[in-house]
Protein backbone atom coordinates (compact mmCIF):
# COMPACT_ATOMS: atom_id res chain seq x y z
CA UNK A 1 -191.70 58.94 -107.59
CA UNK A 2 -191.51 55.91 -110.07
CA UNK A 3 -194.16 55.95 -112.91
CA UNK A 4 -193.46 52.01 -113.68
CA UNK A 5 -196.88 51.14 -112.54
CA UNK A 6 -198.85 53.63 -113.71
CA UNK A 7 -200.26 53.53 -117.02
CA UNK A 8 -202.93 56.65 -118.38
CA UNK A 9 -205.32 54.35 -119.05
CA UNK A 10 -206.07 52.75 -115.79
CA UNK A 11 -208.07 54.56 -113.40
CA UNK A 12 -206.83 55.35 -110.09
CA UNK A 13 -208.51 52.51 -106.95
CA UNK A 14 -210.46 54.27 -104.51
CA UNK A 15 -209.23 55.02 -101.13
CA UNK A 16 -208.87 52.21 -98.93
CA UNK A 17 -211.20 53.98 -96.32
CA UNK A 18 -213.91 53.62 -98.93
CA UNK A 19 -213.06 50.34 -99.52
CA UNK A 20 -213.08 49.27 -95.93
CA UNK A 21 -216.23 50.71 -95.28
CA UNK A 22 -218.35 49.64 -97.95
CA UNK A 23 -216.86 45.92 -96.91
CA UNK A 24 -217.78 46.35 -93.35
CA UNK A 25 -221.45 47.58 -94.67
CA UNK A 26 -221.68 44.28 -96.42
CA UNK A 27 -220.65 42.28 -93.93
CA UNK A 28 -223.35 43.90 -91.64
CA UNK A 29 -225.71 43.49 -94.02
CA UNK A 30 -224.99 39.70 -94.69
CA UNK A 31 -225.05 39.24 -90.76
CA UNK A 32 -228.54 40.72 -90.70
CA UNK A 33 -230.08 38.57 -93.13
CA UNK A 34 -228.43 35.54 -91.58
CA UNK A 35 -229.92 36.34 -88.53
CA UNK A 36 -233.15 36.60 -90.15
CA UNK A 37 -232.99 33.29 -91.94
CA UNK A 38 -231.99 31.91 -88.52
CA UNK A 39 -235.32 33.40 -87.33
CA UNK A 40 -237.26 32.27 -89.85
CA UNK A 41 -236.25 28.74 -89.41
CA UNK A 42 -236.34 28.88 -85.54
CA UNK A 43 -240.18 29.76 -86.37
CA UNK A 44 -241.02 26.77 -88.25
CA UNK A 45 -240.13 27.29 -92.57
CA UNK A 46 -238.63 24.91 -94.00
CA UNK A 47 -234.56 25.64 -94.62
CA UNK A 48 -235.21 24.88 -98.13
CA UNK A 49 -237.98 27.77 -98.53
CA UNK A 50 -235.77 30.28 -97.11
CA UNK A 51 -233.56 32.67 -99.31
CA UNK A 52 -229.96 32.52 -98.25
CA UNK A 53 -227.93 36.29 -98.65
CA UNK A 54 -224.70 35.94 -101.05
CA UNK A 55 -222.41 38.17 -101.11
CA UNK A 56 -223.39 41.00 -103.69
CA UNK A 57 -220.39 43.45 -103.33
CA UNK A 58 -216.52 41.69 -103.83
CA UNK A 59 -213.54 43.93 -103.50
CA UNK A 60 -211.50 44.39 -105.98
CA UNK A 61 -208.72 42.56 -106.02
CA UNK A 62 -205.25 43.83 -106.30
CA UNK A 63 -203.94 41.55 -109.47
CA UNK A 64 -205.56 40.80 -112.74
CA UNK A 65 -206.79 36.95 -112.96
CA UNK A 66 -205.09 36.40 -115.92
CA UNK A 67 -201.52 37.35 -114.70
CA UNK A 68 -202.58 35.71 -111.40
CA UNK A 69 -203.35 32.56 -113.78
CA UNK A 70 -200.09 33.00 -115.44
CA UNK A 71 -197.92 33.63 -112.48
CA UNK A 72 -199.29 30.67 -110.94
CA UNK A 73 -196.90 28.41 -111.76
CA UNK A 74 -193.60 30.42 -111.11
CA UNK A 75 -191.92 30.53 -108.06
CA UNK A 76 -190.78 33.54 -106.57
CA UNK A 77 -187.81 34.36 -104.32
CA UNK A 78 -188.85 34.07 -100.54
CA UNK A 79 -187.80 37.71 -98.92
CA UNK A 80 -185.88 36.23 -96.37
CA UNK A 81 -183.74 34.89 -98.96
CA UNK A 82 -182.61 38.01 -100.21
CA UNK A 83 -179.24 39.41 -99.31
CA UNK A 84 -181.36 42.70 -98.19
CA UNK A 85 -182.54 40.45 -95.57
CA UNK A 86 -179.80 38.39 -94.33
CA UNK A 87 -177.39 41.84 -94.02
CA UNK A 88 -180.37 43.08 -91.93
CA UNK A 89 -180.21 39.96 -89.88
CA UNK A 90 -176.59 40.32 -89.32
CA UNK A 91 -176.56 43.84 -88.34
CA UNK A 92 -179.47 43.36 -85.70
CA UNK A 93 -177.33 40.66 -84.54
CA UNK A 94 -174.35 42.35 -84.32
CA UNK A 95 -176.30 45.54 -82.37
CA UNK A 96 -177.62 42.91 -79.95
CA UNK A 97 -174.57 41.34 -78.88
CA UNK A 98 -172.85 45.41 -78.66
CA UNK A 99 -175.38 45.80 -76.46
CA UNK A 100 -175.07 42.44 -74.16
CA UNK A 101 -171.19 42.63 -74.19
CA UNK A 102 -171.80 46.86 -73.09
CA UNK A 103 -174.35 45.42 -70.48
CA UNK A 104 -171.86 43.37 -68.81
């Protein structure tokens, strides 16, 4: 397997189970307290006295900001431009009309 991407340094991500969960805990938890807030209001505080829940936990994401920043501006070739995709095209194509001219 390639070892392009992989630098000593940089410490593996955690598994994307993990990840999923501990966004599906926080989006839980965020739905709770919104529901509480919506009580609270429905019983007569002010909207302004209430504290609103923010989201404390982010994922991480999968590119830096900085190369994200620099990146920004360059274009990059669509992947149905490629010649990968176009001879994919042409053979799925070509199997469909086998098939419709074997059909008949």
């Amino acid at each position: 397997m390639s070892q392009r991407h992989r630098s000593p340094e940089a410490a593996p991500p955690p598994p994307k189970m993990d990840l999923r969960a501990h966004a599906h805990n926080e989006r839980h938890r965020i739905n709770s307290e919104l529901q509480a807030v919506a009580a609270q209001v429905s019983a007569g505080y002010e909207p302004e006295d209430v504290h609103e829940p923010g989201r404390a936990w982010v994922p991480l994401h999968h590119h830096d900001a900085e190369k994200a920043k620099a990146h920004s501006g360059k274009t990059s070739t669509k992947h149905w431009k490629m010649k990968m995709w176009k001879r994919r095209t042409s053979v799925r194509q070509a199997k469909a009309q086998a098939i419709r001219l074997a059909g008949e």
